[in-house]
N, C-alpha and C. Protein backbone atom coordinates (compact mmCIF):
# COMPACT_ATOMS: atom_id res chain seq x y z
N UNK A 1 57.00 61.90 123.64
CA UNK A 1 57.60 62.99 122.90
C UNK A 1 58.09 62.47 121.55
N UNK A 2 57.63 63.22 120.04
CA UNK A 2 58.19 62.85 119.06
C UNK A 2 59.31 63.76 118.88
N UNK A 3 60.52 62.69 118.11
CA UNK A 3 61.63 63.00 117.70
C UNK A 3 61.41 63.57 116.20
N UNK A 4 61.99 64.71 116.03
CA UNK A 4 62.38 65.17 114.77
C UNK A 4 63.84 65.54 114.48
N UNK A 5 63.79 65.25 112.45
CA UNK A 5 65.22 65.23 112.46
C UNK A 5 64.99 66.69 111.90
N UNK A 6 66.36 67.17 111.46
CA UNK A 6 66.70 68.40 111.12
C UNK A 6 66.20 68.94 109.83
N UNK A 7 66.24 67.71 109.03
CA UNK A 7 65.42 67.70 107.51
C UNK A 7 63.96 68.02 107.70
N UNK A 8 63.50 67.47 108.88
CA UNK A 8 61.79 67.52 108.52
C UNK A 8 61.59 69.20 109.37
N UNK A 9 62.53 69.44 109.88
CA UNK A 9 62.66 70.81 110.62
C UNK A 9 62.54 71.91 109.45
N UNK A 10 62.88 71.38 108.65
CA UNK A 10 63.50 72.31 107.57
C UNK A 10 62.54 72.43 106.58
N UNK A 11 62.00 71.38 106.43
CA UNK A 11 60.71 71.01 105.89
C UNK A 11 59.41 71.79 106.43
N UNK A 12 59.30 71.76 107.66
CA UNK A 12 58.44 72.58 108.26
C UNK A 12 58.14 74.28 107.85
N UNK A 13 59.50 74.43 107.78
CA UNK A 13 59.61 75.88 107.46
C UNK A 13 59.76 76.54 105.96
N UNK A 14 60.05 75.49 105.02
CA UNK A 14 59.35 75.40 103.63
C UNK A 14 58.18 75.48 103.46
N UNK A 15 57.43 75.06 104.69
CA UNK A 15 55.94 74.46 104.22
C UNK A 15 55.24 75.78 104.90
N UNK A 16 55.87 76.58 105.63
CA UNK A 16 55.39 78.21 106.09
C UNK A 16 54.91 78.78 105.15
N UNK A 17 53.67 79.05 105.62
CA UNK A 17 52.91 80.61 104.84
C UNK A 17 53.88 81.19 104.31
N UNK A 18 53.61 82.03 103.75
CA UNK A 18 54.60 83.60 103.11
C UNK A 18 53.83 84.81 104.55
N UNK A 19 55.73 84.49 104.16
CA UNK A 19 55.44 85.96 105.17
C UNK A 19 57.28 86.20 105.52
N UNK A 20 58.04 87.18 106.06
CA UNK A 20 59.17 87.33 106.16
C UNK A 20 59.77 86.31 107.38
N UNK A 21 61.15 85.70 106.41
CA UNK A 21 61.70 84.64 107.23
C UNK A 21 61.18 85.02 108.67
N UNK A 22 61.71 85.50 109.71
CA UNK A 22 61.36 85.33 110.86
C UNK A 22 60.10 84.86 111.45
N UNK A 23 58.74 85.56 110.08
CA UNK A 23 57.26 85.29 110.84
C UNK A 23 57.27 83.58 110.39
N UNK A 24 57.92 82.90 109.15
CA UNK A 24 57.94 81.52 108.75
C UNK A 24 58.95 80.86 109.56
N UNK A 25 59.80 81.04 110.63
CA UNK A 25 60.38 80.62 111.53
C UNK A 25 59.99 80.14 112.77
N UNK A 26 58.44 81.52 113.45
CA UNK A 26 57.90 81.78 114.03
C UNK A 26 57.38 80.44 114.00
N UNK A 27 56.79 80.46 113.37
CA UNK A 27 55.04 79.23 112.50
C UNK A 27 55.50 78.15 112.54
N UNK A 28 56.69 77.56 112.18
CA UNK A 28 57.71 76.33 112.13
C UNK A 28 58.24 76.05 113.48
N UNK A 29 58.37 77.11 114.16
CA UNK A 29 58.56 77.01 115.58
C UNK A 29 57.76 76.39 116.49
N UNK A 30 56.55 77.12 116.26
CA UNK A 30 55.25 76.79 116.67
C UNK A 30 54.54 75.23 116.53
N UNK A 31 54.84 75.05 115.68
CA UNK A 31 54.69 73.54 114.96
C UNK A 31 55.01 72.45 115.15
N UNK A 32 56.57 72.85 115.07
CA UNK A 32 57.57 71.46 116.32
C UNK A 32 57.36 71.67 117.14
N UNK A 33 57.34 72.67 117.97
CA UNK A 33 56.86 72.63 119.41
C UNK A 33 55.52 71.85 119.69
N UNK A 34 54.43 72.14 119.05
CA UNK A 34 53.49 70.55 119.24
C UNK A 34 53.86 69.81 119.52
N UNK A 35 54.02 69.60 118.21
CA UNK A 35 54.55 68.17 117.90
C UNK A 35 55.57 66.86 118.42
N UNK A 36 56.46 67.83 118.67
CA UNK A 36 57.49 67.50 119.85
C UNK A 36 57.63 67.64 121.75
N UNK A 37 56.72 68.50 121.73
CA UNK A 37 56.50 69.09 123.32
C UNK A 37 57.99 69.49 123.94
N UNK A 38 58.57 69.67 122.85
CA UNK A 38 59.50 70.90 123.37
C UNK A 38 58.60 72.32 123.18
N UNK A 39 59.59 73.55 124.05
CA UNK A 39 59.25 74.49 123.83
C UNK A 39 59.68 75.34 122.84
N UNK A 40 58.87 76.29 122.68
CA UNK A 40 58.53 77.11 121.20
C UNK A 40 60.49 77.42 121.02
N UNK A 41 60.77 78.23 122.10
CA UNK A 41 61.93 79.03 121.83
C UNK A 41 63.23 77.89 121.60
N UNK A 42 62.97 76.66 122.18
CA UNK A 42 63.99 75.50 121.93
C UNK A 42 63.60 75.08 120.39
N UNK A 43 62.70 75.19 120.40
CA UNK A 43 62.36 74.51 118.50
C UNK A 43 62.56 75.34 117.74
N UNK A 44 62.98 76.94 118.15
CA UNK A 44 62.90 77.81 117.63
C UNK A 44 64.52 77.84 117.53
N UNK A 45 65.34 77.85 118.31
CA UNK A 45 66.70 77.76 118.38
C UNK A 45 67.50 76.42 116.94
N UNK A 46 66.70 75.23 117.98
CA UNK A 46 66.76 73.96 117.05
C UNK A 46 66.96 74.47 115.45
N UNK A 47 65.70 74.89 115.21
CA UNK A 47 65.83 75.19 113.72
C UNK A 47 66.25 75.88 112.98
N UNK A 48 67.05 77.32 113.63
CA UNK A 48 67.65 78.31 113.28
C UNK A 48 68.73 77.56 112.84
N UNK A 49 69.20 76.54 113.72
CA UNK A 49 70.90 75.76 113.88
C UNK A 49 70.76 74.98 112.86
N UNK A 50 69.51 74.34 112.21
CA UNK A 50 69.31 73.46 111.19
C UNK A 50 69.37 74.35 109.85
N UNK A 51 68.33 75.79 109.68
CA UNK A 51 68.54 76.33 108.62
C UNK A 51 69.93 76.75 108.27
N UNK A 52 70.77 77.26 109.18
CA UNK A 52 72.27 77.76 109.06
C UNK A 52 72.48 76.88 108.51
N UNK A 53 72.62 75.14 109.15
CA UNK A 53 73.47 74.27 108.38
C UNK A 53 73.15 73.96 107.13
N UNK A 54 71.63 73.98 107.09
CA UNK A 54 70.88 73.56 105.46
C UNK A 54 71.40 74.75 104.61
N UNK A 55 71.53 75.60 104.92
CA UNK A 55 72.18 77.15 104.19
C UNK A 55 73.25 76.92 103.59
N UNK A 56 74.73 76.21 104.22
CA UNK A 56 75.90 75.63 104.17
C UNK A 56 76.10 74.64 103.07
N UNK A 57 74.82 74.52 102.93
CA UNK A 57 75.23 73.10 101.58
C UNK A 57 74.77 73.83 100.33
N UNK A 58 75.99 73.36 99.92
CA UNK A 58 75.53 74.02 98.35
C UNK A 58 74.25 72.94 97.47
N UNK A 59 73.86 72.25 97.93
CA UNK A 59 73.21 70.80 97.03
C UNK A 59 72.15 71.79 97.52
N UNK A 60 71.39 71.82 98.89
CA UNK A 60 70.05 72.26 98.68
C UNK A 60 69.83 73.61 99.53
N UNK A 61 69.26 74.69 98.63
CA UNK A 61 69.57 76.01 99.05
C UNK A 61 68.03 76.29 99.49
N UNK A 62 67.93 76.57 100.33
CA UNK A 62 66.10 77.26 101.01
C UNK A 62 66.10 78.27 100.58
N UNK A 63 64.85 78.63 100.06
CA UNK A 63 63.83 79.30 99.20
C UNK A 63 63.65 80.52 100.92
N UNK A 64 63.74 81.75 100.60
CA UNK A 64 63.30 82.59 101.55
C UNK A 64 64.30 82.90 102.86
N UNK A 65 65.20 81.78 102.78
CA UNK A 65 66.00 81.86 104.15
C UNK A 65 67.43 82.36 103.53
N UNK A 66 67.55 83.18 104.47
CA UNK A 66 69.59 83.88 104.15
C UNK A 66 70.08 84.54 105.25
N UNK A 67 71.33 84.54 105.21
CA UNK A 67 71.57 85.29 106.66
C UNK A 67 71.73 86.73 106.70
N UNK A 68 71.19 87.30 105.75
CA UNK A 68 71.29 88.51 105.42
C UNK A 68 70.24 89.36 105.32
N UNK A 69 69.38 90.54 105.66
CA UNK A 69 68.65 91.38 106.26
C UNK A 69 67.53 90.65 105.50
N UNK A 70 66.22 90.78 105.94
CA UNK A 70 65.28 90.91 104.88
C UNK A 70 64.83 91.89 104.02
N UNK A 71 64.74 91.61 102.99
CA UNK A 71 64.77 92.77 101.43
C UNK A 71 63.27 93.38 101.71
């Protein structure tokens, strides 16, 4: 099983198609879950908890992600 950190989590979901946060969550989900052989909805959790915190820093703000409805 590969280990991922929270950065390359985050990374993953930068590197998502266009499409509305949730479907680029989806895809990033999907992805670590390979990769890692965790399951979808744990990588999917994982990274929600990573974008919140990456959200939290004012130094680096994600492109597409907010906690607020999609526009």
């Amino acid at each position: 099983m590969v280990k991922m950190t929270k950065d390359e989590m985050v990374e993953w979901f930068k590197s998502a198609p266009e499409g509305s946060r949730h479907q680029r969550m989806l895809w990033a989900a999907r992805k670590i879950a390979r990769l890692t052989g965790v399951t979808e909805g744990g990588a999917y959790q994982v990274l929600l908890g990573a974008l919140i915190e990456a959200e939290r820093l004012p130094r680096d703000s994600i492109v597409g992600f907010s906690m607020t409805a999609d526009e």
